[in-house]
PDB file of N, CA and C in Angstrom:
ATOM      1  N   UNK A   1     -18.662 -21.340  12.200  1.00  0.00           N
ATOM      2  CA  UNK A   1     -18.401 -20.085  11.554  1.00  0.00           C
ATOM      3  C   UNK A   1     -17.820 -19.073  12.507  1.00  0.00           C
ATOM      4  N   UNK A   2     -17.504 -18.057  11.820  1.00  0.00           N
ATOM      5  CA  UNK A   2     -16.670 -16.988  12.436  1.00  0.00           C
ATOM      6  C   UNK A   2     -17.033 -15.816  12.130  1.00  0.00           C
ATOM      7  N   UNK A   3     -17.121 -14.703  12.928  1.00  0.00           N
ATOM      8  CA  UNK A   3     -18.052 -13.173  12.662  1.00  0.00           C
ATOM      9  C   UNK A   3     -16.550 -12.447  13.273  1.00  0.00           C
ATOM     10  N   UNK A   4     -16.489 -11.085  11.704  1.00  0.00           N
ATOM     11  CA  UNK A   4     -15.230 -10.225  12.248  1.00  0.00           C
ATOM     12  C   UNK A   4     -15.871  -8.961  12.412  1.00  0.00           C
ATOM     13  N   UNK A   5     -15.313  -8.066  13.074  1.00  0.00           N
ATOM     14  CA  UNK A   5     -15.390  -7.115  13.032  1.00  0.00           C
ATOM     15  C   UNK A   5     -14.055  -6.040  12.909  1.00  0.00           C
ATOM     16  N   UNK A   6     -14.297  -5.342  11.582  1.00  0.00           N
ATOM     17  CA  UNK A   6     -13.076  -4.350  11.416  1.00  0.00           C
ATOM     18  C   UNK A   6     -13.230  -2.954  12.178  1.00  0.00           C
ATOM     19  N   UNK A   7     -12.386  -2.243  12.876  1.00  0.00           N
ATOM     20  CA  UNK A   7     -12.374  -0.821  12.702  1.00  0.00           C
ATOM     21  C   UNK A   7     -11.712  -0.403  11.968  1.00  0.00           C
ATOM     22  N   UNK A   8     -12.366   0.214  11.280  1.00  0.00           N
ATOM     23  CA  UNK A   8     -11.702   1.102  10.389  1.00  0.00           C
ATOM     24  C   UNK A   8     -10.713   2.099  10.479  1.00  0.00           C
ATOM     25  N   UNK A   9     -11.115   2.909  11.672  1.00  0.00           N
ATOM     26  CA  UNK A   9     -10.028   3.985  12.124  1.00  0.00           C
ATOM     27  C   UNK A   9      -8.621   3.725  13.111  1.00  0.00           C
ATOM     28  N   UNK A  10      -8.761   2.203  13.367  1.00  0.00           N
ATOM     29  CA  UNK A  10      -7.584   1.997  14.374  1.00  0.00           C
ATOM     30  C   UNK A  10      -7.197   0.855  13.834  1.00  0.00           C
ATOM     31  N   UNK A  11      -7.310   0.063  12.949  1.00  0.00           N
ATOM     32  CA  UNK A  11      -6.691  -0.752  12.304  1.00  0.00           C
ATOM     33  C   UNK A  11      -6.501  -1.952  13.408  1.00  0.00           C
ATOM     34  N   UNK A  12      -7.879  -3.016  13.990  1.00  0.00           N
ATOM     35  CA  UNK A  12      -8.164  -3.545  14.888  1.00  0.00           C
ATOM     36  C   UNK A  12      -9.278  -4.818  14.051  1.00  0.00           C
ATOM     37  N   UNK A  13      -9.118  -5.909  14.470  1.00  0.00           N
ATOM     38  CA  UNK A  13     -10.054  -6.871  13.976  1.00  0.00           C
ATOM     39  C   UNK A  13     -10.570  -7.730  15.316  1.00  0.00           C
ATOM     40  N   UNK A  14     -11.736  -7.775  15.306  1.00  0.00           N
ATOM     41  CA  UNK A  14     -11.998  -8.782  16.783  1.00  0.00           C
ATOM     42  C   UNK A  14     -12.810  -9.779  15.722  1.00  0.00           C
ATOM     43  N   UNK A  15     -12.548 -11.046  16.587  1.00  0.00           N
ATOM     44  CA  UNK A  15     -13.558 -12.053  16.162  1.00  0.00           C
ATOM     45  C   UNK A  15     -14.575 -12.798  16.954  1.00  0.00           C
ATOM     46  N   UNK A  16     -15.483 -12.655  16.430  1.00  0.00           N
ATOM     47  CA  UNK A  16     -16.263 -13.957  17.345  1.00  0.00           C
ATOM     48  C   UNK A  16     -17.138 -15.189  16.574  1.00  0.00           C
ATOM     49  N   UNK A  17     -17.227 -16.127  17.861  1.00  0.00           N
ATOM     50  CA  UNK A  17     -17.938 -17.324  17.728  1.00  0.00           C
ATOM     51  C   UNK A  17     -17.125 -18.319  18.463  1.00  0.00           C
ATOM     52  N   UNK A  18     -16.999 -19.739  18.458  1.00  0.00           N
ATOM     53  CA  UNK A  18     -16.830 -20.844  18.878  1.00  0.00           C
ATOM     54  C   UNK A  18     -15.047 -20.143  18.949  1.00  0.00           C
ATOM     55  N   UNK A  19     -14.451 -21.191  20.248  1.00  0.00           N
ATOM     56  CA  UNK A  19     -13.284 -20.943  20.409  1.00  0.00           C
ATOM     57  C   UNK A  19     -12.361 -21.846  19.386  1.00  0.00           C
ATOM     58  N   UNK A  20     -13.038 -22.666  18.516  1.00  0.00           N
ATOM     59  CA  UNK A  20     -12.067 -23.220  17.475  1.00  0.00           C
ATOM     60  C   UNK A  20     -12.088 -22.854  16.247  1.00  0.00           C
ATOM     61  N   UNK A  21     -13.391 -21.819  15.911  1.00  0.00           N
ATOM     62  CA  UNK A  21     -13.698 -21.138  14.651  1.00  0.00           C
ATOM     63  C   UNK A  21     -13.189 -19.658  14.836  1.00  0.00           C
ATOM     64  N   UNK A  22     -12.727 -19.070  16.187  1.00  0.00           N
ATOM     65  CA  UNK A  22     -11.875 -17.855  16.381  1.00  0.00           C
ATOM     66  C   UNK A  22     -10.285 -18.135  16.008  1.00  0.00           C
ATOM     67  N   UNK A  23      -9.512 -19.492  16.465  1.00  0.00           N
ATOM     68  CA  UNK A  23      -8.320 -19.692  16.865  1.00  0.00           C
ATOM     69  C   UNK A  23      -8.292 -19.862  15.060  1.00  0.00           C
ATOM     70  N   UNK A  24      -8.573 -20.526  14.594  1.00  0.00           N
ATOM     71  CA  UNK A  24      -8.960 -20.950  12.629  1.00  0.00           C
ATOM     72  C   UNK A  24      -8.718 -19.930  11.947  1.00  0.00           C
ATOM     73  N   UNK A  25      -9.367 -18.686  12.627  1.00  0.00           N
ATOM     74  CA  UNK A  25      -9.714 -17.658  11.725  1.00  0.00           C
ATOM     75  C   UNK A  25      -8.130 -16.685  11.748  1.00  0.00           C
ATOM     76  N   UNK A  26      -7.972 -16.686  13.455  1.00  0.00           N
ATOM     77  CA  UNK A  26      -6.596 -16.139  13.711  1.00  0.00           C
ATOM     78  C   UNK A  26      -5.558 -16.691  13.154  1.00  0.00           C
ATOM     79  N   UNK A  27      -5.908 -17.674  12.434  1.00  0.00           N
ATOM     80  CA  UNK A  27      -4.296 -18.577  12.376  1.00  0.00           C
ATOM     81  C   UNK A  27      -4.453 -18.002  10.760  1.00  0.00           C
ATOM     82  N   UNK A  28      -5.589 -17.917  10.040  1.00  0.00           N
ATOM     83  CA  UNK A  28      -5.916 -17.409   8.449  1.00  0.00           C
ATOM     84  C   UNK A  28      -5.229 -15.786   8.487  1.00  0.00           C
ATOM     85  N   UNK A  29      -5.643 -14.985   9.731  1.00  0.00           N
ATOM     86  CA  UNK A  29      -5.524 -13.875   9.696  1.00  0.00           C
ATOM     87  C   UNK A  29      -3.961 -13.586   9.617  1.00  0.00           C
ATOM     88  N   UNK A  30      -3.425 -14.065  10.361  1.00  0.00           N
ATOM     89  CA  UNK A  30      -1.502 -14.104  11.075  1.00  0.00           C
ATOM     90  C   UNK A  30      -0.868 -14.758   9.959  1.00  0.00           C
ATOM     91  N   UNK A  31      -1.382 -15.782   8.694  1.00  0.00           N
ATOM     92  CA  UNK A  31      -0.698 -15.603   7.477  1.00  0.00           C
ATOM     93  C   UNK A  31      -1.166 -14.923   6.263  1.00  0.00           C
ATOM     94  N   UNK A  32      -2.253 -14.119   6.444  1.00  0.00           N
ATOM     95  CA  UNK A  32      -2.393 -13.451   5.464  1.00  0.00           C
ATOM     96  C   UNK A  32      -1.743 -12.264   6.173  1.00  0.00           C
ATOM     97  N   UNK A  33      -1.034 -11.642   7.033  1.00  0.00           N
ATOM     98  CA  UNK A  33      -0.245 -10.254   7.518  1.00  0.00           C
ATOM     99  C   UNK A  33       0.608 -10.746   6.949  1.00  0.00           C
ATOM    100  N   UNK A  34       1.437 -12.129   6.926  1.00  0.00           N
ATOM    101  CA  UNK A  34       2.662 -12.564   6.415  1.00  0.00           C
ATOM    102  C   UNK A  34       3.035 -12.166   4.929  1.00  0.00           C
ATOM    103  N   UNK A  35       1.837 -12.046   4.251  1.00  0.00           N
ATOM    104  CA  UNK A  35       2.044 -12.080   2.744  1.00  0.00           C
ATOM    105  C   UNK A  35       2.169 -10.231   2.245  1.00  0.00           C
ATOM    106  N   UNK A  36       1.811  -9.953   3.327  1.00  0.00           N
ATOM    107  CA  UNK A  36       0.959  -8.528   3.199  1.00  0.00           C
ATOM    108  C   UNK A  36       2.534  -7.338   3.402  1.00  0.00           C
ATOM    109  N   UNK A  37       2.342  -6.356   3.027  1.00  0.00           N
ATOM    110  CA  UNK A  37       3.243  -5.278   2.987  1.00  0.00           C
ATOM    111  C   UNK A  37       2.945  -3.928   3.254  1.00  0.00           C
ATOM    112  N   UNK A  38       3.698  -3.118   3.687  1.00  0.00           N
ATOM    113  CA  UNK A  38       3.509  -2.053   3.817  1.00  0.00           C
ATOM    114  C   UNK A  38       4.635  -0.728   3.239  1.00  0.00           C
ATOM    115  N   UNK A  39       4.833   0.282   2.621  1.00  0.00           N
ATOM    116  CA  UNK A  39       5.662   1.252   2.244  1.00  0.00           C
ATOM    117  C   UNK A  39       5.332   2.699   2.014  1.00  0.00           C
ATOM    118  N   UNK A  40       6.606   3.440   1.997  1.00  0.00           N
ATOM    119  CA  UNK A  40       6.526   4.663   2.330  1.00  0.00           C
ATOM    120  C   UNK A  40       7.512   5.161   1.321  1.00  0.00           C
ATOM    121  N   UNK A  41       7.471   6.152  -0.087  1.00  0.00           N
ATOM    122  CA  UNK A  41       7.969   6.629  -0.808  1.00  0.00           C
ATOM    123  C   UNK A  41       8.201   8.342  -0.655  1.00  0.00           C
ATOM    124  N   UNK A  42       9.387   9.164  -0.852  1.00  0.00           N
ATOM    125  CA  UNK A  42       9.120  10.245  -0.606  1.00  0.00           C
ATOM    126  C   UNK A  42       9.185  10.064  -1.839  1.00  0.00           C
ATOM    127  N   UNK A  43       8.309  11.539  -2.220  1.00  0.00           N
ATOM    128  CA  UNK A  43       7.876  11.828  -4.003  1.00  0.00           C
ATOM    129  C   UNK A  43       7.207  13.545  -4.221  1.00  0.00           C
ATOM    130  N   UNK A  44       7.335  13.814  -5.056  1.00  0.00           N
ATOM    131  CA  UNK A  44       7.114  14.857  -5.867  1.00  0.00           C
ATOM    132  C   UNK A  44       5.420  15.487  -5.406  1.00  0.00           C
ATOM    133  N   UNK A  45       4.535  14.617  -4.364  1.00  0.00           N
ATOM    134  CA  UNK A  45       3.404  14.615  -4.681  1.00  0.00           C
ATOM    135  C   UNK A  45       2.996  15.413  -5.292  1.00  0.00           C
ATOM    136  N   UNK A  46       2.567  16.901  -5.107  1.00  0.00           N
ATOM    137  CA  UNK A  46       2.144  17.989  -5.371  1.00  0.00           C
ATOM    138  C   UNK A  46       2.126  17.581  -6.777  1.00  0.00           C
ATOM    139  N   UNK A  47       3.192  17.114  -7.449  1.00  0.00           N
ATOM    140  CA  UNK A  47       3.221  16.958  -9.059  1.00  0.00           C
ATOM    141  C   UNK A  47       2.801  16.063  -9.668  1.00  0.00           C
ATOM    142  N   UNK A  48       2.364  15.224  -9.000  1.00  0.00           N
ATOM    143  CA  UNK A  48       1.944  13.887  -9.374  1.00  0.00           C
ATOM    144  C   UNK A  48       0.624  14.030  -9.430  1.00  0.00           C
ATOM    145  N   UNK A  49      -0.472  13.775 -10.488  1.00  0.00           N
ATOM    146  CA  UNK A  49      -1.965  13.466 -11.049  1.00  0.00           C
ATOM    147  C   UNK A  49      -2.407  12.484 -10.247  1.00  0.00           C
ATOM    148  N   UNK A  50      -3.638  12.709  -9.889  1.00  0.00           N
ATOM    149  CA  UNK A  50      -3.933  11.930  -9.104  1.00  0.00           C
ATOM    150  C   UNK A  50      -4.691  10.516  -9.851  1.00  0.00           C
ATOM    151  N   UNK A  51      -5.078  10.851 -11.143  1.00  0.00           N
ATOM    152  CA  UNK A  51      -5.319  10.093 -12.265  1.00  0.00           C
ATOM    153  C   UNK A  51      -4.008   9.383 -12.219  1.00  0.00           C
ATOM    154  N   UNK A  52      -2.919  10.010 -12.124  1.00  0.00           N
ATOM    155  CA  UNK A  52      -1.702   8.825 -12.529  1.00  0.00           C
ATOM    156  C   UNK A  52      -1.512   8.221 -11.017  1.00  0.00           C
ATOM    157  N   UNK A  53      -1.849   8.482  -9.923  1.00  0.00           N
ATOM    158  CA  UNK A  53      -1.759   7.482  -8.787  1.00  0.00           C
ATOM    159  C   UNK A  53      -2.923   6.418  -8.785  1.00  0.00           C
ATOM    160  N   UNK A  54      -3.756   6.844  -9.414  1.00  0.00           N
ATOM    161  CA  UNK A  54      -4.880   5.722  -9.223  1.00  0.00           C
ATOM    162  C   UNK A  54      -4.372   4.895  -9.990  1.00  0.00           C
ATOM    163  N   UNK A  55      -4.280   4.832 -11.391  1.00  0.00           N
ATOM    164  CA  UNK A  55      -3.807   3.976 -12.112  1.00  0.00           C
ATOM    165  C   UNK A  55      -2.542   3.691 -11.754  1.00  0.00           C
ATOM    166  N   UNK A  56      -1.450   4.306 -11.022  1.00  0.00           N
ATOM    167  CA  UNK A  56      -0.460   3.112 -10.727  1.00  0.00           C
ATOM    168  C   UNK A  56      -0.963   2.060  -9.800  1.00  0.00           C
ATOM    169  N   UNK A  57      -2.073   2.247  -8.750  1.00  0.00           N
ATOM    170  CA  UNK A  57      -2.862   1.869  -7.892  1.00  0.00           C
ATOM    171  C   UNK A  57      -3.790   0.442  -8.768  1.00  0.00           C
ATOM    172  N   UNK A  58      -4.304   1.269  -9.658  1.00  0.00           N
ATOM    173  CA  UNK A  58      -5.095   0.184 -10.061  1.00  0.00           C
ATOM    174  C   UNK A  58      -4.674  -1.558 -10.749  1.00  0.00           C
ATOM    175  N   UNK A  59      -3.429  -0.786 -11.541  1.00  0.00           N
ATOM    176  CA  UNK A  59      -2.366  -1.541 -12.170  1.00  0.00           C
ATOM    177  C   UNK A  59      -2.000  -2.530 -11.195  1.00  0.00           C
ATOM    178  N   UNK A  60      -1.233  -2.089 -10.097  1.00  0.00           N
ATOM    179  CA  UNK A  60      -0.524  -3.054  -9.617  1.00  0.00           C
ATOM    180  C   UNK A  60      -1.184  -3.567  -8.003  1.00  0.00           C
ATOM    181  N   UNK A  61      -2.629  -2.979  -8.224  1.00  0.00           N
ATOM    182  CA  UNK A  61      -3.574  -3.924  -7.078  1.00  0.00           C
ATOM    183  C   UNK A  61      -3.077  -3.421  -5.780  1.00  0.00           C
ATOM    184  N   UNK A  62      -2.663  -2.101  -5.169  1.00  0.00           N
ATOM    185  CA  UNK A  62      -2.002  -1.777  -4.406  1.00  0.00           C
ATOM    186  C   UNK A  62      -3.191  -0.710  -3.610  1.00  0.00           C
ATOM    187  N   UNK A  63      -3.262  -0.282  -2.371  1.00  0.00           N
ATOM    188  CA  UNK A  63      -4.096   0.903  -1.785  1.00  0.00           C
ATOM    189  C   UNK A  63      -3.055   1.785  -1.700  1.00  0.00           C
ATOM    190  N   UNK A  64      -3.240   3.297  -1.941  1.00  0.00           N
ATOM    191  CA  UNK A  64      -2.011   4.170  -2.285  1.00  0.00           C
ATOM    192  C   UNK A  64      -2.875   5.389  -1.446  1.00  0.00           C
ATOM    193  N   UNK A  65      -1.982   6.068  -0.472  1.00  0.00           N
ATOM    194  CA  UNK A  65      -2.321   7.054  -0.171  1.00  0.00           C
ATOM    195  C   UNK A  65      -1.621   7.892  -0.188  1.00  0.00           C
ATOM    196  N   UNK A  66      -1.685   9.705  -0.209  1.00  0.00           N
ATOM    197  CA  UNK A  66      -0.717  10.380   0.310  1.00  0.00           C
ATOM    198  C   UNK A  66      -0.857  10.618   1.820  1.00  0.00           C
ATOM    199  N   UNK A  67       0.196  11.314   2.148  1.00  0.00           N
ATOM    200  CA  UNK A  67       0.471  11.455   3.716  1.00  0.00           C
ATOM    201  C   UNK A  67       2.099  12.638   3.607  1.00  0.00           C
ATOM    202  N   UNK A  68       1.383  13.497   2.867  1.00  0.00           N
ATOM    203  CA  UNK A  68       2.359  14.726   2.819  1.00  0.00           C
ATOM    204  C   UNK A  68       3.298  15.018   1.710  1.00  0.00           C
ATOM    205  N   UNK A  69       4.918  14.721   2.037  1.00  0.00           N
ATOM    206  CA  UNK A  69       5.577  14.384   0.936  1.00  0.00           C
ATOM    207  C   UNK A  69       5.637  13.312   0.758  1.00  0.00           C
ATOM    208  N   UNK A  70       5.017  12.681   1.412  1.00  0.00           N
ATOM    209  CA  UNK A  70       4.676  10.618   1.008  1.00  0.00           C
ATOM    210  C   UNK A  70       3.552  10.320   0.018  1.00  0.00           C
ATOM    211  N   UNK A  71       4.436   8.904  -0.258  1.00  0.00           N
ATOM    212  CA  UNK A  71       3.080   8.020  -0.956  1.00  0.00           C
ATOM    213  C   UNK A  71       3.251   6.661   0.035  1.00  0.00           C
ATOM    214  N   UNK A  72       2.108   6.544   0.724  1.00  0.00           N
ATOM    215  CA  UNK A  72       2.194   5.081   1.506  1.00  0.00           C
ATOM    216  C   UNK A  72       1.564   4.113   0.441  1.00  0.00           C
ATOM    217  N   UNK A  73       2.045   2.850   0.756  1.00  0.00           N
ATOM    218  CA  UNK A  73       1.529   1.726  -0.274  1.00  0.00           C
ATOM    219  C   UNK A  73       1.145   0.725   0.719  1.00  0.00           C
ATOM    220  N   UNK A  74       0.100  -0.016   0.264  1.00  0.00           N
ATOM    221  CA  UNK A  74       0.144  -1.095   1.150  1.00  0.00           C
ATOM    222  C   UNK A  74      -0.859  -1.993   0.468  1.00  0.00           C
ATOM    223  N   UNK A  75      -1.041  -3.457   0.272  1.00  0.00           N
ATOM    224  CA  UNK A  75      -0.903  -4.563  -0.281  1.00  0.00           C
ATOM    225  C   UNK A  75      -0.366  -5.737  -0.163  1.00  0.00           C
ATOM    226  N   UNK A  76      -0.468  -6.287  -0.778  1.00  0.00           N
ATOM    227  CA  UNK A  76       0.480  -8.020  -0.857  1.00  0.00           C
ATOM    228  C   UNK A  76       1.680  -7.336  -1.476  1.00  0.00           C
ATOM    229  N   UNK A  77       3.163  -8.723  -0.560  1.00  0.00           N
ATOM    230  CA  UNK A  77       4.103  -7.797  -0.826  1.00  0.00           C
ATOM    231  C   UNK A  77       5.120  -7.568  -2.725  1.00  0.00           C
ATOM    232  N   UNK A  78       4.460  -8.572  -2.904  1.00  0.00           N
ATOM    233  CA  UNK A  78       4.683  -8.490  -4.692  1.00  0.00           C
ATOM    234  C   UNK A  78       4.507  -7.483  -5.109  1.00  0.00           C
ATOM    235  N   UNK A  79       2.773  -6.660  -4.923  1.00  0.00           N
ATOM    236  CA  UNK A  79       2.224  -5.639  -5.333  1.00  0.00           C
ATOM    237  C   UNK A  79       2.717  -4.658  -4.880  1.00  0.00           C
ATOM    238  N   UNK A  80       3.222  -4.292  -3.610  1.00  0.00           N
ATOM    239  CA  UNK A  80       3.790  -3.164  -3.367  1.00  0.00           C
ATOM    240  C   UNK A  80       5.242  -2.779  -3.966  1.00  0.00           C
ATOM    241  N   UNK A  81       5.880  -4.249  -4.093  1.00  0.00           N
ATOM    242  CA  UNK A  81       7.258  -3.933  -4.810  1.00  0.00           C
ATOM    243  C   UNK A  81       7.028  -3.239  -6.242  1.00  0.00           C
ATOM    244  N   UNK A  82       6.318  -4.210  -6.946  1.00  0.00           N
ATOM    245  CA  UNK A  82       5.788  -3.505  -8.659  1.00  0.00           C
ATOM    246  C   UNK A  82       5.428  -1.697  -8.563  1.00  0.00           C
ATOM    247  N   UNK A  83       4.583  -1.649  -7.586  1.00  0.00           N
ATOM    248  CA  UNK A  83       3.989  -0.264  -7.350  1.00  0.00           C
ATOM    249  C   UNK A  83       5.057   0.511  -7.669  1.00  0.00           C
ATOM    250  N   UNK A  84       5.883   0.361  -6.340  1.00  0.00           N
ATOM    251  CA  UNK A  84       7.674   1.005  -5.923  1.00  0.00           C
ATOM    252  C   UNK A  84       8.209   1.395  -7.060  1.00  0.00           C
ATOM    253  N   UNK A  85       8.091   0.023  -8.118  1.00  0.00           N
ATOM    254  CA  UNK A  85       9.158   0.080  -9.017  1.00  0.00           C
ATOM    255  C   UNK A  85       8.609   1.169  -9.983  1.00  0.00           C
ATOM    256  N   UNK A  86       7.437   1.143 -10.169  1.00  0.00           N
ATOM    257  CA  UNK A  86       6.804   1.849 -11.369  1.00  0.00           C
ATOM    258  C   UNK A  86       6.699   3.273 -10.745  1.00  0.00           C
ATOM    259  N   UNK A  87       6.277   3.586  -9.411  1.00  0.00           N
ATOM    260  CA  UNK A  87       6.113   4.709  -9.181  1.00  0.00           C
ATOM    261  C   UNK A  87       8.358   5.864  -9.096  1.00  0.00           C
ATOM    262  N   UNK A  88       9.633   4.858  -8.876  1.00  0.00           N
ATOM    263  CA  UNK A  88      10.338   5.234  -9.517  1.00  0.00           C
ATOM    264  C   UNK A  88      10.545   5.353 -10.709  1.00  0.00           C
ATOM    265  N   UNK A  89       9.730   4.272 -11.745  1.00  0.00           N
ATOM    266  CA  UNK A  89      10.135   4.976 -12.982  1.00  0.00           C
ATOM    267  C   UNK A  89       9.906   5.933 -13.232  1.00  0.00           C
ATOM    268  N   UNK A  90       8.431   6.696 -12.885  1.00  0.00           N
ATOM    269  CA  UNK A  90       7.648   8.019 -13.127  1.00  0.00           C
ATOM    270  C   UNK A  90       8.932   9.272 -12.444  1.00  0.00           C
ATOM    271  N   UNK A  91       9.098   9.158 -11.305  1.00  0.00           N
ATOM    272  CA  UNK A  91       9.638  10.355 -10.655  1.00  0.00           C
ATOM    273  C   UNK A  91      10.916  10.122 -11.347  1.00  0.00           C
ATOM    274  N   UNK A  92      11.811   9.165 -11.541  1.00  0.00           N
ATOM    275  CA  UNK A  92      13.135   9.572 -12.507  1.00  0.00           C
ATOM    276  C   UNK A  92      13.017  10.126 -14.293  1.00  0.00           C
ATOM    277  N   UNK A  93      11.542  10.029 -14.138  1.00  0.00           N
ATOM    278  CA  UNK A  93      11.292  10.101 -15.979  1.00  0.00           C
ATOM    279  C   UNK A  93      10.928  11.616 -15.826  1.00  0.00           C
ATOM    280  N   UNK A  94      11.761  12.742 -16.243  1.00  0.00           N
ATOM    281  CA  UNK A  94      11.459  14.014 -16.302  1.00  0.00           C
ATOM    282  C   UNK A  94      10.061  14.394 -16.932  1.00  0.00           C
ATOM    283  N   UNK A  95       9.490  13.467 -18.372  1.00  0.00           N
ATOM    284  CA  UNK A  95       8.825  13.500 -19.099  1.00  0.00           C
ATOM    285  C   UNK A  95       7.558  13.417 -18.425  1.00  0.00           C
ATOM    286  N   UNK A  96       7.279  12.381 -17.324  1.00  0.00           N
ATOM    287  CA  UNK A  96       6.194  12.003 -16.609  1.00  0.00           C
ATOM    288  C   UNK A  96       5.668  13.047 -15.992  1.00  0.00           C
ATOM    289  N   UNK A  97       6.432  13.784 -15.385  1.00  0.00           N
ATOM    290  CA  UNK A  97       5.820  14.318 -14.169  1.00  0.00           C
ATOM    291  C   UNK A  97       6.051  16.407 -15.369  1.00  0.00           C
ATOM    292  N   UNK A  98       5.556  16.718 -14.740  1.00  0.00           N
ATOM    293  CA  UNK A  98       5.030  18.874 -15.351  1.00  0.00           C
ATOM    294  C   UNK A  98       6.160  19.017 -14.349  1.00  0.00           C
ATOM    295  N   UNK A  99       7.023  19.871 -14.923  1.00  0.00           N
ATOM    296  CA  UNK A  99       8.275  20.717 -14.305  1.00  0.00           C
ATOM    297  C   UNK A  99       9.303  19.294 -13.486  1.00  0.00           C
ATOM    298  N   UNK A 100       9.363  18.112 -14.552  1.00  0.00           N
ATOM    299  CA  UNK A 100      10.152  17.062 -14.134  1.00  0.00           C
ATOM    300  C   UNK A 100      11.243  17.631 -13.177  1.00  0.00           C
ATOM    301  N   UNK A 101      11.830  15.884 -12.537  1.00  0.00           N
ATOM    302  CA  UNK A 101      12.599  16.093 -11.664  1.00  0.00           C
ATOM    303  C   UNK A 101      13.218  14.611 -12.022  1.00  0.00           C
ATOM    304  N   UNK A 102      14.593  14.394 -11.634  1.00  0.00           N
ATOM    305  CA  UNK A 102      15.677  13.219 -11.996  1.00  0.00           C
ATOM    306  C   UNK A 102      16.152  12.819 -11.276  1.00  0.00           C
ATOM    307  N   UNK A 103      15.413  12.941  -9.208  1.00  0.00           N
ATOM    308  CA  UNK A 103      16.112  12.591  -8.604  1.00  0.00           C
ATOM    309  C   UNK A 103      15.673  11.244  -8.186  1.00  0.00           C
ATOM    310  N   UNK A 104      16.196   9.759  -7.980  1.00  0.00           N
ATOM    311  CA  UNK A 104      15.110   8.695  -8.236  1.00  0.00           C
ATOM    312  C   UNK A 104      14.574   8.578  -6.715  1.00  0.00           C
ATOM    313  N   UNK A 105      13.420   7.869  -6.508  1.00  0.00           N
ATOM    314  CA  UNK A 105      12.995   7.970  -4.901  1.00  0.00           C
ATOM    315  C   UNK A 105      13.669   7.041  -3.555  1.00  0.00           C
ATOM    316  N   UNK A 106      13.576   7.795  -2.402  1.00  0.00           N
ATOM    317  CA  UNK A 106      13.848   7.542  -1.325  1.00  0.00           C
ATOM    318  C   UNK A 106      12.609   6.055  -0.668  1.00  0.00           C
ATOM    319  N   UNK A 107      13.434   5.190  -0.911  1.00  0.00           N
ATOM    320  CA  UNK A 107      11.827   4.304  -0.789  1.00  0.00           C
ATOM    321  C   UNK A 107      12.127   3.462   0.803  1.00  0.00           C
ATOM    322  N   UNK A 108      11.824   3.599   2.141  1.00  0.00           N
ATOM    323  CA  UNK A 108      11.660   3.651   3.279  1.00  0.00           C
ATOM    324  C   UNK A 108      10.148   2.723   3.424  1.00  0.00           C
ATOM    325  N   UNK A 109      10.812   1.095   3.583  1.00  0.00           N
ATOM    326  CA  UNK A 109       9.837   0.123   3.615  1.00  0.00           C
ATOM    327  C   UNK A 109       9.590  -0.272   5.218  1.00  0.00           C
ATOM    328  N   UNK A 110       8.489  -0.445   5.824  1.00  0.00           N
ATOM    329  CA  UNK A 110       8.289  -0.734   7.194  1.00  0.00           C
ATOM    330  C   UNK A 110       7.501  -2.190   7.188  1.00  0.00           C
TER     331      UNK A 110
END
């Protein structure tokens, strides 16, 4: 077996136990980053419900934060694309958003 430890605040995983149940675990860990995604949307925040970020969140299985005029996404990379897509439909849909806007988003994937 294999024992992890996350930090939370620095985004760090150590493992321990046997040197063939660490190397196992690393090799699980280095393709699940593979599958995994990360993104950065500029958006309307201020206008955006936070009821309607959770549920785009919840919908498409994604962790959604703000970070200013951002929405960071991050997930498996399927889920973050769906997110993307849905969170442009909202900001080009005048209707969606209180004092709409039609400009579609700046989407800046890392």
């Amino acid at each position: 077996g294999c024992r992890l430890h996350l930090k939370r605040h620095a985004s760090h995983v150590r493992l321990f136990g046997s040197s063939d149940a660490v190397a196992m675990a690393s090799s699980l860990l280095d393709h699940l980053e593979e599958m995994c995604a990360e993104a950065q949307v500029e958006a309307p925040v201020e206008k955006l419900s936070q009821s309607l970020l959770d549920s785009i969140a919840r919908h498409s299985c994604v962790t959604l934060k703000t970070q200013g005029s951002k929405l960071c996404l991050m997930g498996f990379k399927t889920a973050v694309q769906d997110a993307l897509d849905e969170i442009g439909k909202v900001i080009s849909s005048p209707d969606l958003i209180p004092g709409g806007t039609a400009d579609p988003p700046n989407t800046a994937k890392e």
